[in-house]
Protein backbone atom coordinates (compact mmCIF):
# COMPACT_ATOMS: atom_id res chain seq x y z
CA UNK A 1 110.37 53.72 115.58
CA UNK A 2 112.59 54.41 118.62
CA UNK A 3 115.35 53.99 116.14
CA UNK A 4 114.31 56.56 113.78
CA UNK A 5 115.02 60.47 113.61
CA UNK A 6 113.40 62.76 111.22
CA UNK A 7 114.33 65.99 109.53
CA UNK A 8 112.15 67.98 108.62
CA UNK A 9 113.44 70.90 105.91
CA UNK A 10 111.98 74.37 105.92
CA UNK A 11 112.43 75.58 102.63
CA UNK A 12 114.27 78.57 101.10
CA UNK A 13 112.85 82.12 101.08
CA UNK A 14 109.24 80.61 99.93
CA UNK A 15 109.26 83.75 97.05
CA UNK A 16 106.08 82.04 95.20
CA UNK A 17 104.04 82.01 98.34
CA UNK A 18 105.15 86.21 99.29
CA UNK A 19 103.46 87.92 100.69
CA UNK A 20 102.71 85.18 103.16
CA UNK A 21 106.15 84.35 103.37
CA UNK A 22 107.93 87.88 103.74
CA UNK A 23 107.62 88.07 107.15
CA UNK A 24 107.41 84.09 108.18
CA UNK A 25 108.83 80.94 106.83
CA UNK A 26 106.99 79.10 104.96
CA UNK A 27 106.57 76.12 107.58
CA UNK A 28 105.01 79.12 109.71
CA UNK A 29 101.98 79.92 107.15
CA UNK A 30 98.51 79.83 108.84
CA UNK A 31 96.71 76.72 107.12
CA UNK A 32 92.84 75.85 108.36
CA UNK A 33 92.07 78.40 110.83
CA UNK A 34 93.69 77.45 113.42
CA UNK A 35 97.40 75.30 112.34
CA UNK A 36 100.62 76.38 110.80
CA UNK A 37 101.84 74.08 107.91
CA UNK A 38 104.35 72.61 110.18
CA UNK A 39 101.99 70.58 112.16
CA UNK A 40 101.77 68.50 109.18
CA UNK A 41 104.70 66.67 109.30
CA UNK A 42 105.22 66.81 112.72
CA UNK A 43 101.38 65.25 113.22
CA UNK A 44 102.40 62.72 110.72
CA UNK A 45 105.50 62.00 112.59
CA UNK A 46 103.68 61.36 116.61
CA UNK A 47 101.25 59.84 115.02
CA UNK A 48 104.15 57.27 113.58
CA UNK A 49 105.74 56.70 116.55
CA UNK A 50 108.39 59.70 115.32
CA UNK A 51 109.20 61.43 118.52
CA UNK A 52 112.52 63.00 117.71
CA UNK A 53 112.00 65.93 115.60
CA UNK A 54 114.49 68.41 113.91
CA UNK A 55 113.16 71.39 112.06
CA UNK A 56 115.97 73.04 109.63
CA UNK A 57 114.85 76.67 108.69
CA UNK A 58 117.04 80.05 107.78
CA UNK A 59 114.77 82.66 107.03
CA UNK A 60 112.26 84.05 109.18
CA UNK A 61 112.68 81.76 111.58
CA UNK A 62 110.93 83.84 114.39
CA UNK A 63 107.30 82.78 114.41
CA UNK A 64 108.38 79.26 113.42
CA UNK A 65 110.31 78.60 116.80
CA UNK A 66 107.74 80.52 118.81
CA UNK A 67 105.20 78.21 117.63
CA UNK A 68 107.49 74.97 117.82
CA UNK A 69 107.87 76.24 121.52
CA UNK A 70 104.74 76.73 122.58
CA UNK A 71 102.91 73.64 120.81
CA UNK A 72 105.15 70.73 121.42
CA UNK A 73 106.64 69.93 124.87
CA UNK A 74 107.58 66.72 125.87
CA UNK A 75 108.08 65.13 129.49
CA UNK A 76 110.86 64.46 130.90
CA UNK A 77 110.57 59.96 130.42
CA UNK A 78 109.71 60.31 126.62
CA UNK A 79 112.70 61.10 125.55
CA UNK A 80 110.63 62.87 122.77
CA UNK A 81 111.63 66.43 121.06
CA UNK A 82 110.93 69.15 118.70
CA UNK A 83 114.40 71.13 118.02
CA UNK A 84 114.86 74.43 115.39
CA UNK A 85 117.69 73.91 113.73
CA UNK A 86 118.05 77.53 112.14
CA UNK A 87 121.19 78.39 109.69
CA UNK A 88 122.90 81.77 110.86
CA UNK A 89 124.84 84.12 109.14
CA UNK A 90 128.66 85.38 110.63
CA UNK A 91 130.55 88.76 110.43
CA UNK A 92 133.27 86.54 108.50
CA UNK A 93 131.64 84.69 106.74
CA UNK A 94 128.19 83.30 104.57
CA UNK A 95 129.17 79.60 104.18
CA UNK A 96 126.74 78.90 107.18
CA UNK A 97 123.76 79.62 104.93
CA UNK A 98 122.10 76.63 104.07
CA UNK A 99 122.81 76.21 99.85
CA UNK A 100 120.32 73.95 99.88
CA UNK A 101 118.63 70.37 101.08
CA UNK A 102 121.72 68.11 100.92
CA UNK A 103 123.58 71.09 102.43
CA UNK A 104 120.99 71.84 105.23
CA UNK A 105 121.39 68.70 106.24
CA UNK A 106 125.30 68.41 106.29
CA UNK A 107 125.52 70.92 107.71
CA UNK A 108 123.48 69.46 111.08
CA UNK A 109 124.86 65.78 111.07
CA UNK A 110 126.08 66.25 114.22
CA UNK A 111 122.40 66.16 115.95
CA UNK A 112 121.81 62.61 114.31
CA UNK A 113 124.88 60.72 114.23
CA UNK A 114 123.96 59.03 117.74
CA UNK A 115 124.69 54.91 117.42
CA UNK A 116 120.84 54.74 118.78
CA UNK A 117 119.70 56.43 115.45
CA UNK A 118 119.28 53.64 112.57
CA UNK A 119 117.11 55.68 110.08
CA UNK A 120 116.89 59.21 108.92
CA UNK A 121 113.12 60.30 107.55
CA UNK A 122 114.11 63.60 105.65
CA UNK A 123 110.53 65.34 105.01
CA UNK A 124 109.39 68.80 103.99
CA UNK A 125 107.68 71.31 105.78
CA UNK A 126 104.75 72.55 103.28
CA UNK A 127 102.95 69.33 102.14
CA UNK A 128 99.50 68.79 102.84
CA UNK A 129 98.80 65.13 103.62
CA UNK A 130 98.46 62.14 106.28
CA UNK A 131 101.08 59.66 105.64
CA UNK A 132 102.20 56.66 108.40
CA UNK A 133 105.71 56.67 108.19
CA UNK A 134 105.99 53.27 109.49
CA UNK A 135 105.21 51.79 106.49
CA UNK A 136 107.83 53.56 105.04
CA UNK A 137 110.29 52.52 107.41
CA UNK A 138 109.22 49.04 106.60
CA UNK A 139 109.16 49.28 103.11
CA UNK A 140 112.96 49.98 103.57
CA UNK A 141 113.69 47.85 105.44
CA UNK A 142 111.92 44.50 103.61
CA UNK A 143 113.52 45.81 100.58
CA UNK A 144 116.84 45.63 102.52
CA UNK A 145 117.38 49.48 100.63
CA UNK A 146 120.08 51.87 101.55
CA UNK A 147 118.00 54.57 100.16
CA UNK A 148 113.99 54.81 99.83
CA UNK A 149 112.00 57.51 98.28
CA UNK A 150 108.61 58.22 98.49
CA UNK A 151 106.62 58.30 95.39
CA UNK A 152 103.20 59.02 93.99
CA UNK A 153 102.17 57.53 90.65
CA UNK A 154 101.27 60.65 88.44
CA UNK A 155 100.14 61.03 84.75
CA UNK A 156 102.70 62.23 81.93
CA UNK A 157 101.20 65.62 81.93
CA UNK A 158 101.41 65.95 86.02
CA UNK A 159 104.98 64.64 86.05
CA UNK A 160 106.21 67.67 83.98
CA UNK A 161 105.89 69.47 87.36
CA UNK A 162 108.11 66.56 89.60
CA UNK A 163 111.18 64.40 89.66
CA UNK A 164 110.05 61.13 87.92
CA UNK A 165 111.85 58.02 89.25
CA UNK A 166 113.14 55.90 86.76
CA UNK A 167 112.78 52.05 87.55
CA UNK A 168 114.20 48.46 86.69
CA UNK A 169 112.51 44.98 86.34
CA UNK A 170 112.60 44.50 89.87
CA UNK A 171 111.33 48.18 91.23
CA UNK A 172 114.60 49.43 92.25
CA UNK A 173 115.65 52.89 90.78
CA UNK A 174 118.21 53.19 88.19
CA UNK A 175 117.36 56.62 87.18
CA UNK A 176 115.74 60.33 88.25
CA UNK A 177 114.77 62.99 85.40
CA UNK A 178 114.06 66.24 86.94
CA UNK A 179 110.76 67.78 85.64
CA UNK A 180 110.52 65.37 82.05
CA UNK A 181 108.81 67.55 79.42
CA UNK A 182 109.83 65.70 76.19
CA UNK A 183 108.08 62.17 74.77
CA UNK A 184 111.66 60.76 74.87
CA UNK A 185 112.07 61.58 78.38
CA UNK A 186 108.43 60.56 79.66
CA UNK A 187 108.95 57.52 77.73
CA UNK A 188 112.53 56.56 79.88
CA UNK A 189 110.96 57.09 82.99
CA UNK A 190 107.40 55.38 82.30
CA UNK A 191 106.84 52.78 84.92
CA UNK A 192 104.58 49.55 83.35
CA UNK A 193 101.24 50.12 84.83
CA UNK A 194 101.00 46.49 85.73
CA UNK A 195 104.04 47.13 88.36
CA UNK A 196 101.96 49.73 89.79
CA UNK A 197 99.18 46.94 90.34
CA UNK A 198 101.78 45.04 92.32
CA UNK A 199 101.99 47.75 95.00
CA UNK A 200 97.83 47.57 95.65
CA UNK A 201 97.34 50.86 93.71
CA UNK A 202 95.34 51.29 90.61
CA UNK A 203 97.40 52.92 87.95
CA UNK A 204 93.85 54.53 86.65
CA UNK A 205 96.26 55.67 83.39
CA UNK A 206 99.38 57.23 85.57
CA UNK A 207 102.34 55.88 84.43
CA UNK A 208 105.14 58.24 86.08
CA UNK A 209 106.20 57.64 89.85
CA UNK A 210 106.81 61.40 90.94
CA UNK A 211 109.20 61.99 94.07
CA UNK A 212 107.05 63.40 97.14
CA UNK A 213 110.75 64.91 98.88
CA UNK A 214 109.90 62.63 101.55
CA UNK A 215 113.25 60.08 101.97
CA UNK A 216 114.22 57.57 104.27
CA UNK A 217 118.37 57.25 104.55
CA UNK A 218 120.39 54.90 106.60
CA UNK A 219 122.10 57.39 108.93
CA UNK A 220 125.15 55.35 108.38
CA UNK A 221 124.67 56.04 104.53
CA UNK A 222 123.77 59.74 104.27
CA UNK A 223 126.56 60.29 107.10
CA UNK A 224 128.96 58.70 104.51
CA UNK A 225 127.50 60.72 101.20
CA UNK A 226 127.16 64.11 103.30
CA UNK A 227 130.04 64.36 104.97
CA UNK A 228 132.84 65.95 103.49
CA UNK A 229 130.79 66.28 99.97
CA UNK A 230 129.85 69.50 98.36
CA UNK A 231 126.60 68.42 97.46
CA UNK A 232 123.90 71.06 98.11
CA UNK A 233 120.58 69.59 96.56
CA UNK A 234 119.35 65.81 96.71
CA UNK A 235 117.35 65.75 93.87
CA UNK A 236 120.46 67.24 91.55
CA UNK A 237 123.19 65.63 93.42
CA UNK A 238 122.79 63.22 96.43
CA UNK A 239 120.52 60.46 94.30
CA UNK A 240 122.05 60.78 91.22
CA UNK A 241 125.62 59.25 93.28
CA UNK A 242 123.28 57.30 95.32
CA UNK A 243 121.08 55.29 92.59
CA UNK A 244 124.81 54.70 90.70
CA UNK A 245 126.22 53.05 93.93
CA UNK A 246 123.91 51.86 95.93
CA UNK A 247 120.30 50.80 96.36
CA UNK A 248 117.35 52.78 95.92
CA UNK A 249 113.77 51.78 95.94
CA UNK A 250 110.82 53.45 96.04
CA UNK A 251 107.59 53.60 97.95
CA UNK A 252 104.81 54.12 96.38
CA UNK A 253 101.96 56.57 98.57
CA UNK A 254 98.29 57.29 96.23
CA UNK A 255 96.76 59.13 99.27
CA UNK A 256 95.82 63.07 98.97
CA UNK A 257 99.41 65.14 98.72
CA UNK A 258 99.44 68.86 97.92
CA UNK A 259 102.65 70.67 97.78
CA UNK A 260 102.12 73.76 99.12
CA UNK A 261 104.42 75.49 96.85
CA UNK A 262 102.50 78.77 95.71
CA UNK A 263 99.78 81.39 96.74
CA UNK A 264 96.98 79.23 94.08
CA UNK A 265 97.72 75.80 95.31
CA UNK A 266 97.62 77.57 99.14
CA UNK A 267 94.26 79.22 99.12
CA UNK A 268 92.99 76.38 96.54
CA UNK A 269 93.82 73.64 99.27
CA UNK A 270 92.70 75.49 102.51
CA UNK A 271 89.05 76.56 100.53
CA UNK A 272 88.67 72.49 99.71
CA UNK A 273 89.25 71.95 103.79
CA UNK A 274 85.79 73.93 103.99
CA UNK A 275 84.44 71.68 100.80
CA UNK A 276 81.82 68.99 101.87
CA UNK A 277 83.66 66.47 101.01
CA UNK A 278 87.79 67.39 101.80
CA UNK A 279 90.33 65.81 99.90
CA UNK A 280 92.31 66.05 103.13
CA UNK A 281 89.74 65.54 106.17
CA UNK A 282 91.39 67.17 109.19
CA UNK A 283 88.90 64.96 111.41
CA UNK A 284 90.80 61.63 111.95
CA UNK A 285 90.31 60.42 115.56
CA UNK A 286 92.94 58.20 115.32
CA UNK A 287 95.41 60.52 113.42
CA UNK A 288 94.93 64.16 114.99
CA UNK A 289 96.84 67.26 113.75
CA UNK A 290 98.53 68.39 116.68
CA UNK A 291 99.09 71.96 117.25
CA UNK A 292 99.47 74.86 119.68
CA UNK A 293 97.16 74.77 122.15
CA UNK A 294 94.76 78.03 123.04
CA UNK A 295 92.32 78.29 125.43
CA UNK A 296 89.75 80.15 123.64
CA UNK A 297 85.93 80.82 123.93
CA UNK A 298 83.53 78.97 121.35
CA UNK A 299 82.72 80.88 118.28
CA UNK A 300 79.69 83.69 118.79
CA UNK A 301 77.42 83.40 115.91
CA UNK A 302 74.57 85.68 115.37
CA UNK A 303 71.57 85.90 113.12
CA UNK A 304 74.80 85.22 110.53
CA UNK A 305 73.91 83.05 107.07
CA UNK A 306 77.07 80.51 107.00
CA UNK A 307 77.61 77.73 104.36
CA UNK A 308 80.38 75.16 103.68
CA UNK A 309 83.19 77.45 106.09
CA UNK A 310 85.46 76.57 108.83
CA UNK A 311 84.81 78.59 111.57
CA UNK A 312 87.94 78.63 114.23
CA UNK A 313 87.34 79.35 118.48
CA UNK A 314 87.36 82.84 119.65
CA UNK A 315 85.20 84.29 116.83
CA UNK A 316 82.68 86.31 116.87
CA UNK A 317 80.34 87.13 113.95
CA UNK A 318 77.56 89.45 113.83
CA UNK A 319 73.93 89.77 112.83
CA UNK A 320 73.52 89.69 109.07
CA UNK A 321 76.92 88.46 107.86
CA UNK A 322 76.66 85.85 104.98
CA UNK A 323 79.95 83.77 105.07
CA UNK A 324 80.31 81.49 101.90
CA UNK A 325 82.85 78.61 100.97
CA UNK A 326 85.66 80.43 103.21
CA UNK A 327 88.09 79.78 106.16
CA UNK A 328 87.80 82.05 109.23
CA UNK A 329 90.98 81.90 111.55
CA UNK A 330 91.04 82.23 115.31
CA UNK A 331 89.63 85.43 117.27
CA UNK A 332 88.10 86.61 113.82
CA UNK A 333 85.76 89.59 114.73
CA UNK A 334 82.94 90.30 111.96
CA UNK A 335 80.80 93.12 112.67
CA UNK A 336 77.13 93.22 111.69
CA UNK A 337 76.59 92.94 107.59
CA UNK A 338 79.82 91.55 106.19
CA UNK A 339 79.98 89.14 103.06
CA UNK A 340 82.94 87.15 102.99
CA UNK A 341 82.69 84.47 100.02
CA UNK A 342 85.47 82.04 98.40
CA UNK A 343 87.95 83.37 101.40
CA UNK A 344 90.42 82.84 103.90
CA UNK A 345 90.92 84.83 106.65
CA UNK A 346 93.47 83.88 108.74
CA UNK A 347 92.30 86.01 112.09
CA UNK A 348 94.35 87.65 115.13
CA UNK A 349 97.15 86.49 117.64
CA UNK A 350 95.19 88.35 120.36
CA UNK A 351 92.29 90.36 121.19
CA UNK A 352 92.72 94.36 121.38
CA UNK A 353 92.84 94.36 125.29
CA UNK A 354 95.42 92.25 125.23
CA UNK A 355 97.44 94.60 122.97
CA UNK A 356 100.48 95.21 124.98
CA UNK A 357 100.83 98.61 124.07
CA UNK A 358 98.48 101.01 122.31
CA UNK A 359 97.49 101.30 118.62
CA UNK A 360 97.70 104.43 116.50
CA UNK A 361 94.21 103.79 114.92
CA UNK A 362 90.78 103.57 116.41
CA UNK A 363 89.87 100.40 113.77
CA UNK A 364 89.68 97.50 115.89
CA UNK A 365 91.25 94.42 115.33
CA UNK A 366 88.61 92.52 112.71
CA UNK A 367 86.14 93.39 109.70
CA UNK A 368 83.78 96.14 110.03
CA UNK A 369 80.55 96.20 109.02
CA UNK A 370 79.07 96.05 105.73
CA UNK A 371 82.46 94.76 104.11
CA UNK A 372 82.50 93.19 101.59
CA UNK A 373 85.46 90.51 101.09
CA UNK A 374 85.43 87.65 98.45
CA UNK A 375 88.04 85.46 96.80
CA UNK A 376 91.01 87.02 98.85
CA UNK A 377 93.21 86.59 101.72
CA UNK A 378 93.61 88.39 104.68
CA UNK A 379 96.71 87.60 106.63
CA UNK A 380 96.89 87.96 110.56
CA UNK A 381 96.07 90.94 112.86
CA UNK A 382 94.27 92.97 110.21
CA UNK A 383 92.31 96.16 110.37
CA UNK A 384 89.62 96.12 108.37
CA UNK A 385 87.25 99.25 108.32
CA UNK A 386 83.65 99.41 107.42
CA UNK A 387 82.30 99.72 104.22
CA UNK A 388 85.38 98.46 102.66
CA UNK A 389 85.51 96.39 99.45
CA UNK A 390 88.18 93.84 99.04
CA UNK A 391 87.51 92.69 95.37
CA UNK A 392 89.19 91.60 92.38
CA UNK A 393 87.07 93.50 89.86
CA UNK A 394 89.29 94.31 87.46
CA UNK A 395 90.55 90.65 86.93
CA UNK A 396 94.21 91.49 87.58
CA UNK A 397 96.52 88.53 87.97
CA UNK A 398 99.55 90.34 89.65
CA UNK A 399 100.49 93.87 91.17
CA UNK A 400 103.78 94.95 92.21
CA UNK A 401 104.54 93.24 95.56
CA UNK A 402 105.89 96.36 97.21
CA UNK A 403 102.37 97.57 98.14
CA UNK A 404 102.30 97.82 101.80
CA UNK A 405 98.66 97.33 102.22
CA UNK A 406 97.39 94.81 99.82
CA UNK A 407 98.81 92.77 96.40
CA UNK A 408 97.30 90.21 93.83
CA UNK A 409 99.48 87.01 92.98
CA UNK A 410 97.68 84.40 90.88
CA UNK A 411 94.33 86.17 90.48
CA UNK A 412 94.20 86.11 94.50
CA UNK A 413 93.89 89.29 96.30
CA UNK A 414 96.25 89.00 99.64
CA UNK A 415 95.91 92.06 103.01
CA UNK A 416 99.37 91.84 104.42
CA UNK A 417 99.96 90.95 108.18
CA UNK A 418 98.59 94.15 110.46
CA UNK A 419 97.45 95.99 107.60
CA UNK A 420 94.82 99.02 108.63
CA UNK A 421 91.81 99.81 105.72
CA UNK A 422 90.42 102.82 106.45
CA UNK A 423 86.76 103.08 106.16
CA UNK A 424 85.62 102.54 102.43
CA UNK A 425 88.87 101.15 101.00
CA UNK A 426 88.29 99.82 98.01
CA UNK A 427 91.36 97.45 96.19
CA UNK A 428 89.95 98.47 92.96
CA UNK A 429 91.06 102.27 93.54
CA UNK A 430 93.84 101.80 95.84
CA UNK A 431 95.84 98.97 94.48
């Protein structure tokens, strides 16, 4: 894979997933306890033989590089990199905005138009899955494709959500319909179940192949359909040119795929990490997810009741907490008597004495006791009194997003970054 680049795209302003994303790109979002969605890809990419790495991002870009930075440095003999490739904004002008995916990556074909570079993965940055591009790579290539696209056999009510991929006799595409919700247009992009078989996957009744937005170009090829084009969007633009005049084929993946796309599927996918039995097991000896590297203290567990939880290093949880079904994020502190149940709490950058300059509150960085926290978020570097009650009692399914302290999106109570609950806060009476 020496010959091979990938791209990885960061998204737009990630709206669906606010809070989480007003203050970070999306590629930046805590996931697990203890990674940021990034180190997906980029995992999936060194553990591929994918060394050279280009991250394209435009908003909140901060966090994002700071973590690229600090998690993945390569010697000097690899050859190996991991380079933010953030869109800015000039006195004179906006065009430099990215309008989209085809125009991110126009827009940057200078960093991969090297004659050592033969293929271009193009990959987003908030998928949850483990996928060995190498097979994709060789899929294009035995197909002798200019163009291959990653797919995932779906059923007709799942494919209502995707771009189906439209196929001939002999698997190559010949057509794309974005998000089919008509009979007539699930029935002109069905794919014959006993094609599926061909590829070693069991239909098991799904009859749509849905686009993943993972894509392998010949750099020659996307060089030639980028440049100089006003294209801003592959799906709406670049494939519909491309399956017309040249060849595109798909591969077909039917391992676990999650697009992390809004604040349900986000806390739905990081609670089944914690599950017994993961869709998506993070332990893979032989296909680790790499991130930033902390050297941290084990966990400190008291007389504490915990079941099915992920429990990140640094943390330290006191004597009658009951933890339930939930996802507790590095340097968590839990005083004495909390619940936490069907929740993630994504934890603290630091510890209070390494706060570089004092706090206006005398809450310390953490839960207090007797809390009581269940089927919510709590984003990083929170202040959580005691006594406080961070509940969803009255069943809401949205509150205005301008609330500084806390707001519900999807039935999902979220504690914005470095918010401070006074002792007894209850969501119920304050939001």
């Amino acid at each position: 894979m020496k010959n091979a680049v990938a791209l990885i795209l960061g998204g737009g302003r990630g709206t669906r997933l606010a809070p989480l994303t007003s203050i970070r790109s999306k590629p930046a979002v805590p996931l697990g306890g203890m990674y940021r969605l990034i180190d997906i890809p980029i995992s999936n990419c060194l553990n591929s033989g994918v060394n050279r790495i280009f991250v394209l991002t435009q908003f909140m870009s901060v966090s994002l590089h700071n973590h690229l930075n600090n998690a993945y440095q390569f010697d000097n003999f690899s050859g190996g990199f991991v380079e933010l490739l953030a869109a800015q904004e000039t006195t004179s002008s906006e065009s430099d905005w990215y309008q989209g995916t085809a125009d991110a990556v126009r827009k940057n074909l200078v960093y991969f138009n090297q004659s050592d570079i033969d293929y271009v993965i193009i990959l987003s940055g908030d998928q949850l899955y483990r996928m060995d591009y190498r097979k994709l790579v060789e899929t294009h290539i035995a197909k002798g494709a200019d163009v291959t696209i990653s797919c995932k056999p779906v059923t007709r009510e799942e494919a209502r959500g995707f771009g189906v991929m439209q196929l001939d006799d002999h698997g190559r595409v010949v057509g794309f319909v974005e998000k089919p919700q008509t009979d007539q247009e699930m029935d002109r992009v069905r794919t014959d179940p006993d094609w599926i078989r061909t590829q070693n996957i069991d239909p098991q009744g799904r009859d749509c192949l849905a686009s993943m937005g993972i894509y392998v170009f010949g750099r020659k090829l996307l060089n030639e359909l980028l440049k100089g084009s006003t294209y801003a969007d592959f799906g709406k633009e670049v494939f519909p040119k491309a399956i017309e005049n040249y060849k595109v084929y798909t591969h077909l993946f039917d391992g676990y795929w999650e697009d992390i796309g809004t604040i349900r599927s986000f806390y739905e996918s990081n609670l089944n990490l914690a599950s017994e039995n993961p869709q998506f097991d993070m332990v893979n000896g032989s296909n680790p997810i790499y991130t930033h590297a902390r050297f941290l203290p084990p966990s400190k567990i008291g007389q504490a009741t915990i079941n099915r939880s992920l429990i990140a290093n640094g943390c330290s949880i006191g004597d009658g907490a009951v933890i339930e079904n939930s996802v507790i994020g590095l340097r968590t502190q839990i005083a004495p008597n909390v619940t936490i149940k069907d929740s993630i709490i994504m934890g603290a950058a630091y510890y209070d004495e390494e706060l570089p300059t004092e706090v206006d509150t005398d809450i310390p960085l953490g839960i207090g006791a007797g809390t009581v926290i269940e089927g919510s978020i709590v984003d990083l570097d929170c202040r959580i009194g005691n006594n406080v009650r961070i509940v969803n009692g009255k069943k809401r399914d949205q509150t205005d997003l301008s609330h500084s302290i806390c707001v519900i999106r999807d039935g999902i109570p979220i504690v914005v970054k470095k918010s401070i609950l006074a002792d007894g806060w209850n969501l119920d009476e304050q939001v």
